[in-house]
PDB file of N, CA and C in Angstrom:
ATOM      1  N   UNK A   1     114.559  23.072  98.428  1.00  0.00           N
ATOM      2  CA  UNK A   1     114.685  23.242  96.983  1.00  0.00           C
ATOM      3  C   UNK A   1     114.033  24.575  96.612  1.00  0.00           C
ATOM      4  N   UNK A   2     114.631  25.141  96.122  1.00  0.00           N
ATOM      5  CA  UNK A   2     113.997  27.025  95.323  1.00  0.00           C
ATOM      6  C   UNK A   2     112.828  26.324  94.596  1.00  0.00           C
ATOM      7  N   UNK A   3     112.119  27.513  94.353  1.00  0.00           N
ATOM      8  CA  UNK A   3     110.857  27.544  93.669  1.00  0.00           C
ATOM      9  C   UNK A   3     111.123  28.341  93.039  1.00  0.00           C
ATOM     10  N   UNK A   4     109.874  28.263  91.521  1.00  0.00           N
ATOM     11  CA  UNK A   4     110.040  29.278  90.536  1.00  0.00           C
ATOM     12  C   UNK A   4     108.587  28.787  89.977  1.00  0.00           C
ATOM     13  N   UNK A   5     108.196  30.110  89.232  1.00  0.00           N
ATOM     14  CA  UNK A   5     106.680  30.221  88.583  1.00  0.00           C
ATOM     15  C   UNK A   5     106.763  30.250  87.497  1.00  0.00           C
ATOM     16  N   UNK A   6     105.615  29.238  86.623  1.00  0.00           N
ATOM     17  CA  UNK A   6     105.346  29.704  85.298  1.00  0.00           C
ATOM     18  C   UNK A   6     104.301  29.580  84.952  1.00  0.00           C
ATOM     19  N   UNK A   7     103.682  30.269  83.838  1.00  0.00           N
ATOM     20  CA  UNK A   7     102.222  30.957  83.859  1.00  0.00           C
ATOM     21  C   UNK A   7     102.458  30.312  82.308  1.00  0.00           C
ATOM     22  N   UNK A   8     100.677  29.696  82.733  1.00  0.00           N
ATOM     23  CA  UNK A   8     100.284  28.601  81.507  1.00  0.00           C
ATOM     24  C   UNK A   8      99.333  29.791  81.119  1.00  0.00           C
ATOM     25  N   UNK A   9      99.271  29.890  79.512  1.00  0.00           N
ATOM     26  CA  UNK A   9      97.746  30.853  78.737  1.00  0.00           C
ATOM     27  C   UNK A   9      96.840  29.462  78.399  1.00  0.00           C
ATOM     28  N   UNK A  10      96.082  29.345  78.181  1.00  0.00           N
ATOM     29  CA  UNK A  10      94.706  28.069  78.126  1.00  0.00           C
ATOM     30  C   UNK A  10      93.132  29.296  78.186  1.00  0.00           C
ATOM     31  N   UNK A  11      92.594  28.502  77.184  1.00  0.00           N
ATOM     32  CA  UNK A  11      91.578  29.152  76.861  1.00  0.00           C
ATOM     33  C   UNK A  11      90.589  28.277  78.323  1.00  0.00           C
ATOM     34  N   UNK A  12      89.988  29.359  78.602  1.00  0.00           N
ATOM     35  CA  UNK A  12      89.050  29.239  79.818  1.00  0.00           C
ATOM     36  C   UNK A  12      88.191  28.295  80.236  1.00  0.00           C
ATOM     37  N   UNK A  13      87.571  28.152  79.363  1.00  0.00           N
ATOM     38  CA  UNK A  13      86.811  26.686  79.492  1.00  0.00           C
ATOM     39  C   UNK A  13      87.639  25.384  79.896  1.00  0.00           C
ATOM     40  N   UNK A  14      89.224  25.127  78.880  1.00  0.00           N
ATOM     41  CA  UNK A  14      89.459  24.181  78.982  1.00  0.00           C
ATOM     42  C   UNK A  14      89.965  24.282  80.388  1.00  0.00           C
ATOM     43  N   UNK A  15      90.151  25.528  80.966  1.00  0.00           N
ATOM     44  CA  UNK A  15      91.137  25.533  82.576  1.00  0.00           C
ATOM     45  C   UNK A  15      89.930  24.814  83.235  1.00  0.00           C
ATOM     46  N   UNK A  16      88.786  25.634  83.450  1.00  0.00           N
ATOM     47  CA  UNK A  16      87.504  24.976  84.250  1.00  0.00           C
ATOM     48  C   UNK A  16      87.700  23.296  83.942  1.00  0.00           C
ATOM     49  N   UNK A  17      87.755  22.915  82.809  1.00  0.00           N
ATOM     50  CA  UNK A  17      87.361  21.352  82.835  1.00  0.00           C
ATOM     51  C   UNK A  17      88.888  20.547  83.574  1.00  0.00           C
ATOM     52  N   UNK A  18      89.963  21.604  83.318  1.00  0.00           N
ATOM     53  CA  UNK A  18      91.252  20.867  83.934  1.00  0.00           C
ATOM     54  C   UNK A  18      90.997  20.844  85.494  1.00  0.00           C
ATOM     55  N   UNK A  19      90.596  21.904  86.347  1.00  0.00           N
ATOM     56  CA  UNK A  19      90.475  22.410  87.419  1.00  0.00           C
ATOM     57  C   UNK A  19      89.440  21.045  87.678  1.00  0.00           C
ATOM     58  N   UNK A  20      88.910  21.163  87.593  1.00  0.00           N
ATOM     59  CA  UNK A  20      87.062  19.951  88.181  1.00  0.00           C
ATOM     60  C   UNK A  20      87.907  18.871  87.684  1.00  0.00           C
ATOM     61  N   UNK A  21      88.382  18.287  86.928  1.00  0.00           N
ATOM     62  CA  UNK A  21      89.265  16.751  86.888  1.00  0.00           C
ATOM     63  C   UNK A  21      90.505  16.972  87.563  1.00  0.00           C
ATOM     64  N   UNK A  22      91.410  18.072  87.817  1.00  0.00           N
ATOM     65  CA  UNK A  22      92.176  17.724  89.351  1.00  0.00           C
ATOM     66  C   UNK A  22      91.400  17.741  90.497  1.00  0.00           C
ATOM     67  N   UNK A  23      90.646  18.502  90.730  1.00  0.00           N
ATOM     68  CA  UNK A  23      89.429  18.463  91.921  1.00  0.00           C
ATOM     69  C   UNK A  23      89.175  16.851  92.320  1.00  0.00           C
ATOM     70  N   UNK A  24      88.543  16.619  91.520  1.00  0.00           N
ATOM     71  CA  UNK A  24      88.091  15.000  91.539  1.00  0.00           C
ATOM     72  C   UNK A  24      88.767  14.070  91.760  1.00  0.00           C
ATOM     73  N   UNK A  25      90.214  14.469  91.289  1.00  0.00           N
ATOM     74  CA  UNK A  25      91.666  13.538  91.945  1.00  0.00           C
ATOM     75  C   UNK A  25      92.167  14.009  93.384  1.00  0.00           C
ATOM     76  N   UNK A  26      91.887  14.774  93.658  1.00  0.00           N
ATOM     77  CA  UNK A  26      92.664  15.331  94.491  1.00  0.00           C
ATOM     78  C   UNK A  26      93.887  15.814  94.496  1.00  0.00           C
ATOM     79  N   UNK A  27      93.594  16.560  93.607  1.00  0.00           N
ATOM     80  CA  UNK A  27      95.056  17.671  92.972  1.00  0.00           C
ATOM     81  C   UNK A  27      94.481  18.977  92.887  1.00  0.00           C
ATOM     82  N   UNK A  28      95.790  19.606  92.927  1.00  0.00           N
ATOM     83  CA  UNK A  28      95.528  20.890  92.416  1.00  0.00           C
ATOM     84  C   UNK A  28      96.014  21.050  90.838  1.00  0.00           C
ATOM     85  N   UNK A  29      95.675  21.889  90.162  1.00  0.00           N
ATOM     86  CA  UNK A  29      96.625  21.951  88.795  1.00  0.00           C
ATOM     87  C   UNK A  29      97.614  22.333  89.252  1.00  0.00           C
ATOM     88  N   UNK A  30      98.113  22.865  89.765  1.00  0.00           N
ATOM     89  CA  UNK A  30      99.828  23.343  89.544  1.00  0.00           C
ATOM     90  C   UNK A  30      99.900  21.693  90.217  1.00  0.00           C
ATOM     91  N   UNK A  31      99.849  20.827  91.323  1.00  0.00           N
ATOM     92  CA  UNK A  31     100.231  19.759  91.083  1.00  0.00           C
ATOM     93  C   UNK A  31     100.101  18.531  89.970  1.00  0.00           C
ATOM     94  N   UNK A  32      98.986  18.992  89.270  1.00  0.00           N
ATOM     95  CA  UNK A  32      98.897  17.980  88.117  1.00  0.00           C
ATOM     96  C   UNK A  32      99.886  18.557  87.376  1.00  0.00           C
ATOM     97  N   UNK A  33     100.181  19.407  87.186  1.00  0.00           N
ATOM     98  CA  UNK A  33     101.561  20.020  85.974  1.00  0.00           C
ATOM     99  C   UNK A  33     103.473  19.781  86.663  1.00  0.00           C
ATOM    100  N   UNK A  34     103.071  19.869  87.921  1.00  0.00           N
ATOM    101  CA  UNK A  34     104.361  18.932  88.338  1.00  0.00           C
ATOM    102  C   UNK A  34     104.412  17.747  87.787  1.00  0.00           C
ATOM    103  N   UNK A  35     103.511  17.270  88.131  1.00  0.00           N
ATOM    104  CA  UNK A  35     103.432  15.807  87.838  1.00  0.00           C
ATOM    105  C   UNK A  35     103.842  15.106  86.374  1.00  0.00           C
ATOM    106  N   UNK A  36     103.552  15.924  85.526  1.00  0.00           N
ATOM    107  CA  UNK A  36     103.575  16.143  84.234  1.00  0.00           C
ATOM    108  C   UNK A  36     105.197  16.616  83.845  1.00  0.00           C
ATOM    109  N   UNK A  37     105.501  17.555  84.238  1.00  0.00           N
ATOM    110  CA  UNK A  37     107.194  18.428  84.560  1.00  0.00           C
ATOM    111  C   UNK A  37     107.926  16.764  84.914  1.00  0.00           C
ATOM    112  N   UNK A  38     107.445  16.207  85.761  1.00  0.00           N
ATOM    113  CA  UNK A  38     108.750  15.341  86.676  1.00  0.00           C
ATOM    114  C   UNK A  38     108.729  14.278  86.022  1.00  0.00           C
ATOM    115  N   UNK A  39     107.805  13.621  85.223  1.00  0.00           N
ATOM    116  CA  UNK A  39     107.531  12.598  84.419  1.00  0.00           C
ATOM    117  C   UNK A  39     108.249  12.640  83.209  1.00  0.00           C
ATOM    118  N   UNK A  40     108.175  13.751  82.370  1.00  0.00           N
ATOM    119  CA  UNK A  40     108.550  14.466  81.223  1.00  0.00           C
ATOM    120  C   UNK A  40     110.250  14.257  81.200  1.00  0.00           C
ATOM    121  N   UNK A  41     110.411  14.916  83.102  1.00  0.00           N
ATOM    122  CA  UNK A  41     112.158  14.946  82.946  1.00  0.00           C
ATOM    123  C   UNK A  41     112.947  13.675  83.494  1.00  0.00           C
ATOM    124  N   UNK A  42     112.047  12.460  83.925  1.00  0.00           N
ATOM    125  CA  UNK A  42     112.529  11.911  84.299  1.00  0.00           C
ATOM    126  C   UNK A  42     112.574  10.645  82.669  1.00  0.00           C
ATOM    127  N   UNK A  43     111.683  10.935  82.132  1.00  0.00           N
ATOM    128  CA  UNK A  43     111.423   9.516  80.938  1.00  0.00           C
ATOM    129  C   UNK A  43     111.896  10.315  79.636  1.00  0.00           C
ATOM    130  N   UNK A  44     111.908  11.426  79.544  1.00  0.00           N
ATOM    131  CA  UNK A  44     112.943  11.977  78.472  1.00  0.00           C
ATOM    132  C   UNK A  44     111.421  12.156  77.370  1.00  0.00           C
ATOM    133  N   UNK A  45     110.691  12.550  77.544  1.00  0.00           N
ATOM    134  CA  UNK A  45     109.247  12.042  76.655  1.00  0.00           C
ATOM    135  C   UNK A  45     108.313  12.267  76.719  1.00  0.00           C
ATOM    136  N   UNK A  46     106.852  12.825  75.982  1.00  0.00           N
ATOM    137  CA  UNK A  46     105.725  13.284  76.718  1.00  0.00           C
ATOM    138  C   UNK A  46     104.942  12.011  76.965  1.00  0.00           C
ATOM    139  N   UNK A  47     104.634  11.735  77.922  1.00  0.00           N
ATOM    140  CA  UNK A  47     103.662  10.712  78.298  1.00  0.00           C
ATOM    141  C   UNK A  47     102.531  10.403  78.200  1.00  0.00           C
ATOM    142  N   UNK A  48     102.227  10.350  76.581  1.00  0.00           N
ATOM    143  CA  UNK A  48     101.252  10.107  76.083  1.00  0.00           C
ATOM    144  C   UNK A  48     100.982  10.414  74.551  1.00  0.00           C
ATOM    145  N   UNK A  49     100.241   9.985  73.620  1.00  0.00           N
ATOM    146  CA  UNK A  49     100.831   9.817  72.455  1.00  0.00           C
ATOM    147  C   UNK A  49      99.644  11.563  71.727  1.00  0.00           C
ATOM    148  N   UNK A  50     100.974  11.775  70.681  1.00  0.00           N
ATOM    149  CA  UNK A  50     100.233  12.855  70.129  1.00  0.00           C
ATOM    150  C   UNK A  50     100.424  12.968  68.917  1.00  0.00           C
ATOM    151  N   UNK A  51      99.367  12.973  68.528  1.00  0.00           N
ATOM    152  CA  UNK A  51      98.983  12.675  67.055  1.00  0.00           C
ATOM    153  C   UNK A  51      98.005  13.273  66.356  1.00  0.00           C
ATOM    154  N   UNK A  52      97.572  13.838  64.922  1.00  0.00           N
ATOM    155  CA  UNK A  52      96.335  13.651  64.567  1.00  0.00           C
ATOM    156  C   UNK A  52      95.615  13.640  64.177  1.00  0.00           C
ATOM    157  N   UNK A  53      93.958  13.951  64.493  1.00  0.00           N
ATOM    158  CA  UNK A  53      93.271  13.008  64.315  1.00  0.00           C
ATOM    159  C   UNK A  53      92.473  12.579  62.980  1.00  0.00           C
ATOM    160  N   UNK A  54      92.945  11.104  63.017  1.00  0.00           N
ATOM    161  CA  UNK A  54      92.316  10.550  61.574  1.00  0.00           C
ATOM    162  C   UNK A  54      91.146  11.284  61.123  1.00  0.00           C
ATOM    163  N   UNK A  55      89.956  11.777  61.887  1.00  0.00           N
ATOM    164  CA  UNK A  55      89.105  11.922  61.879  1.00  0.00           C
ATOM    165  C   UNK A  55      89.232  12.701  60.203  1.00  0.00           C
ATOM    166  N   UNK A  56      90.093  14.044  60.747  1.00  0.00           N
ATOM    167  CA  UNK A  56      89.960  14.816  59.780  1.00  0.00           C
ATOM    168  C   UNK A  56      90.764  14.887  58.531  1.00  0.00           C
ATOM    169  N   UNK A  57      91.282  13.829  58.264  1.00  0.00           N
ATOM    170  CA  UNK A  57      91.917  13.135  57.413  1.00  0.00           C
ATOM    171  C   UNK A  57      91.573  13.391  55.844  1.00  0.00           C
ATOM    172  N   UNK A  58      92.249  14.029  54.936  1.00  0.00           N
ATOM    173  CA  UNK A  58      91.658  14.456  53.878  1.00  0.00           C
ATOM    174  C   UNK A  58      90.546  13.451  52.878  1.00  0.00           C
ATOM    175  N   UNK A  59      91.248  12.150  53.412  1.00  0.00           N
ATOM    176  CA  UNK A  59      89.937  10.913  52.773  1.00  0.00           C
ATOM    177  C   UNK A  59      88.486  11.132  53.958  1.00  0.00           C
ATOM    178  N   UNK A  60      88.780  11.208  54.582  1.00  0.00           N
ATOM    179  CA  UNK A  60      87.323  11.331  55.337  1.00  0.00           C
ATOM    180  C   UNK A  60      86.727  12.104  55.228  1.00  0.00           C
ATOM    181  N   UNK A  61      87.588  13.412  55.361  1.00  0.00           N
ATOM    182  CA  UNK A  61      86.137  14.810  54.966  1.00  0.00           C
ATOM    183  C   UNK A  61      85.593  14.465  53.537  1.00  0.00           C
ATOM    184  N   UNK A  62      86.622  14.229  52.720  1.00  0.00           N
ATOM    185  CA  UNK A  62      85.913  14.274  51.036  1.00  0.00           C
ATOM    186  C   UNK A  62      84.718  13.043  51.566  1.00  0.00           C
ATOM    187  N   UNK A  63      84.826  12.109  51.807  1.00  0.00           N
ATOM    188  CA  UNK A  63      83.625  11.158  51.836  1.00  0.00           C
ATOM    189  C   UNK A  63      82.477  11.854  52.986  1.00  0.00           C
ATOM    190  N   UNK A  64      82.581  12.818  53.976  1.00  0.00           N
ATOM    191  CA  UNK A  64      82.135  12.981  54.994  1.00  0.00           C
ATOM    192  C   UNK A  64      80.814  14.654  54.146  1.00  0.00           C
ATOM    193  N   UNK A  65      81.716  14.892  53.139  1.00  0.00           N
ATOM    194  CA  UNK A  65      81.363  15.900  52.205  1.00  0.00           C
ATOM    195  C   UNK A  65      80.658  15.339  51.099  1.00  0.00           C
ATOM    196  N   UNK A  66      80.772  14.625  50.512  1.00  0.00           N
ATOM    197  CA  UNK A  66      80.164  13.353  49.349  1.00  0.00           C
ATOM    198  C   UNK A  66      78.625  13.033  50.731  1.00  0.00           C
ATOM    199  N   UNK A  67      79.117  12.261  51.765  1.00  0.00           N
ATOM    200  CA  UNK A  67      77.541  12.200  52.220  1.00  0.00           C
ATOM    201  C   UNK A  67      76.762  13.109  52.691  1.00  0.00           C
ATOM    202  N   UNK A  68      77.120  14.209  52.846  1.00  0.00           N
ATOM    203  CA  UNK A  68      76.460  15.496  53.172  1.00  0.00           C
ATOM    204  C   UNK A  68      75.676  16.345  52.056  1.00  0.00           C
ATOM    205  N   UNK A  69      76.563  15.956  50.853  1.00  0.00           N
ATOM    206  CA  UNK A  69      75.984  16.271  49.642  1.00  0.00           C
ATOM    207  C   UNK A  69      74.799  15.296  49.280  1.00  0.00           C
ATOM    208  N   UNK A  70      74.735  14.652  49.725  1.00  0.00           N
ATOM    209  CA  UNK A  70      73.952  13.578  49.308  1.00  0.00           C
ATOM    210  C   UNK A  70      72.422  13.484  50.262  1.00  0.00           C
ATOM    211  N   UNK A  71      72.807  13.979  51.716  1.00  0.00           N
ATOM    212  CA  UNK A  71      71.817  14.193  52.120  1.00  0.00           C
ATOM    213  C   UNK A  71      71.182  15.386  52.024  1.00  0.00           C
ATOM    214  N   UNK A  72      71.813  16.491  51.903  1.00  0.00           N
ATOM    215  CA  UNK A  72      70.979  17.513  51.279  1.00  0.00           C
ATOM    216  C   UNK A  72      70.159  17.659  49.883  1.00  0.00           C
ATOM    217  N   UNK A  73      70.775  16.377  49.434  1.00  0.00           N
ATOM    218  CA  UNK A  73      69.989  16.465  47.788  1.00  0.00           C
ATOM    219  C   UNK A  73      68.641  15.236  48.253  1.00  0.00           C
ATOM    220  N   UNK A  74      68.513  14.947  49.262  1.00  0.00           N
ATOM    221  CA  UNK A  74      67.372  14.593  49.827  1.00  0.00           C
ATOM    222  C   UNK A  74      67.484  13.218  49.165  1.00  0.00           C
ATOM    223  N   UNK A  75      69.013  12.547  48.980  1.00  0.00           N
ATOM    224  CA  UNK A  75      69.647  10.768  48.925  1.00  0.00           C
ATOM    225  C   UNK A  75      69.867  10.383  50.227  1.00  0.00           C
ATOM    226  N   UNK A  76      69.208   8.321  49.987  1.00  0.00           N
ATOM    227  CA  UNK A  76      69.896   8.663  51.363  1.00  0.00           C
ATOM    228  C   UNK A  76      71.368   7.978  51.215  1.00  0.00           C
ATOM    229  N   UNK A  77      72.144   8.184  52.519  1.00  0.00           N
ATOM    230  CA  UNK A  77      73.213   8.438  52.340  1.00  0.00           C
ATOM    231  C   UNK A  77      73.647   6.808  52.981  1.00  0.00           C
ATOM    232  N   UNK A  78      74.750   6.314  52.038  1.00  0.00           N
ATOM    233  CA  UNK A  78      75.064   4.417  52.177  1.00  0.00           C
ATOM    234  C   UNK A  78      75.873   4.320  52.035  1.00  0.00           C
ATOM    235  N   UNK A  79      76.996   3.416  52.861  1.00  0.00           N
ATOM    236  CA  UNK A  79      78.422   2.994  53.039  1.00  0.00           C
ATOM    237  C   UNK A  79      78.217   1.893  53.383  1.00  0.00           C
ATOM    238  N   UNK A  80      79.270   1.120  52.361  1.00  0.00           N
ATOM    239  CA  UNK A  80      79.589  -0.129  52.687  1.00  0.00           C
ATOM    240  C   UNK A  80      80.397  -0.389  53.883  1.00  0.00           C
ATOM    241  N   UNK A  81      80.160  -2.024  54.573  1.00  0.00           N
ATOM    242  CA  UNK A  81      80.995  -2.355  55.690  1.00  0.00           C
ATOM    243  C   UNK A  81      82.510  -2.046  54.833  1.00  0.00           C
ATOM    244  N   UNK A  82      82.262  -2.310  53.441  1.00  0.00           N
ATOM    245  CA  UNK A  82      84.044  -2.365  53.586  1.00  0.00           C
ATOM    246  C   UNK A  82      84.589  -1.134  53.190  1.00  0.00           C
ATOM    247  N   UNK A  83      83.828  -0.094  52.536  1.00  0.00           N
ATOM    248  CA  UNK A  83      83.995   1.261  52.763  1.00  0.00           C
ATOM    249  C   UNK A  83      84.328   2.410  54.071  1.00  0.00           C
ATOM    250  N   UNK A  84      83.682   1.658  55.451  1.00  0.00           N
ATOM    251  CA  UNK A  84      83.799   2.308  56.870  1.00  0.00           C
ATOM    252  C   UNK A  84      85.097   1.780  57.115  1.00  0.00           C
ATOM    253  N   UNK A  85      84.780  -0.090  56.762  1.00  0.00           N
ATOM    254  CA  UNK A  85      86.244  -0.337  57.134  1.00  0.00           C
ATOM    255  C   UNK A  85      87.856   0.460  56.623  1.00  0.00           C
ATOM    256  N   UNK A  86      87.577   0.432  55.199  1.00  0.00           N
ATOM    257  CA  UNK A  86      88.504   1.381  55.147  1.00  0.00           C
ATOM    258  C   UNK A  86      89.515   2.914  55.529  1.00  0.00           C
ATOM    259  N   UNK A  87      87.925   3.473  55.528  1.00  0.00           N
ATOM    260  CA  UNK A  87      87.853   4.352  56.180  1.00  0.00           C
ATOM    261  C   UNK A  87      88.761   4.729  57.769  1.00  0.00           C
ATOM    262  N   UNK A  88      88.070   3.688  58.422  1.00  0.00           N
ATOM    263  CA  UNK A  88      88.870   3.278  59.737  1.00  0.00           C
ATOM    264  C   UNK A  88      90.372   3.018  59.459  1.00  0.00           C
ATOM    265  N   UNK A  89      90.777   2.452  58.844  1.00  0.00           N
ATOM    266  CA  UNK A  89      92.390   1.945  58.900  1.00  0.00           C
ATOM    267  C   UNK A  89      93.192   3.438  58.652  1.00  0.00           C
ATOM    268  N   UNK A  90      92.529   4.257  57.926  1.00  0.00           N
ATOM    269  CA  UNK A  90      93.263   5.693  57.219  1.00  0.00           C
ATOM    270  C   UNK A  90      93.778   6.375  58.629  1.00  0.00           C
TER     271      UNK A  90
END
């Protein structure tokens, strides 16, 4: 079967942390990115979900900003269980 090259850009750090978790599998990256390639073309799909994250969710920063304000005004800062809960479902 022919071969052919393609050149991934990735900021540096994250290559190091990719490199040391194929290490640890016993891969190389260019085989973890096959792996990834053959999966992709065989299931029609990326294999794995991408989304995101609630975290930064315009209801959370405003409340995440509300308690920050609050601790700098030297309050302390209180959420209800059913306030987190909410929070969580967003």
């Amino acid at each position: 079967m022919a071969q052919t090259t393609i050149s991934v850009r990735m900021d540096d750090k994250l290559k190091q942390q990719f490199d040391y978790v194929c290490n640890e599998l016993g891969l190389s990256m260019s085989t973890a990115i096959t792996m990834l390639a053959k999966k992709m073309a065989r299931e029609k799909e990326i294999p794995f979900d991408v989304s995101m994250d609630p975290f930064f969710s315009h209801s959370n920063m405003s409340a995440l900003n509300e308690s920050i304000g609050q601790m700098r005004g030297g309050k302390t800062v209180t959420r209800t269980l059913d306030e987190l809960d909410a929070l969580a479902d967003e």
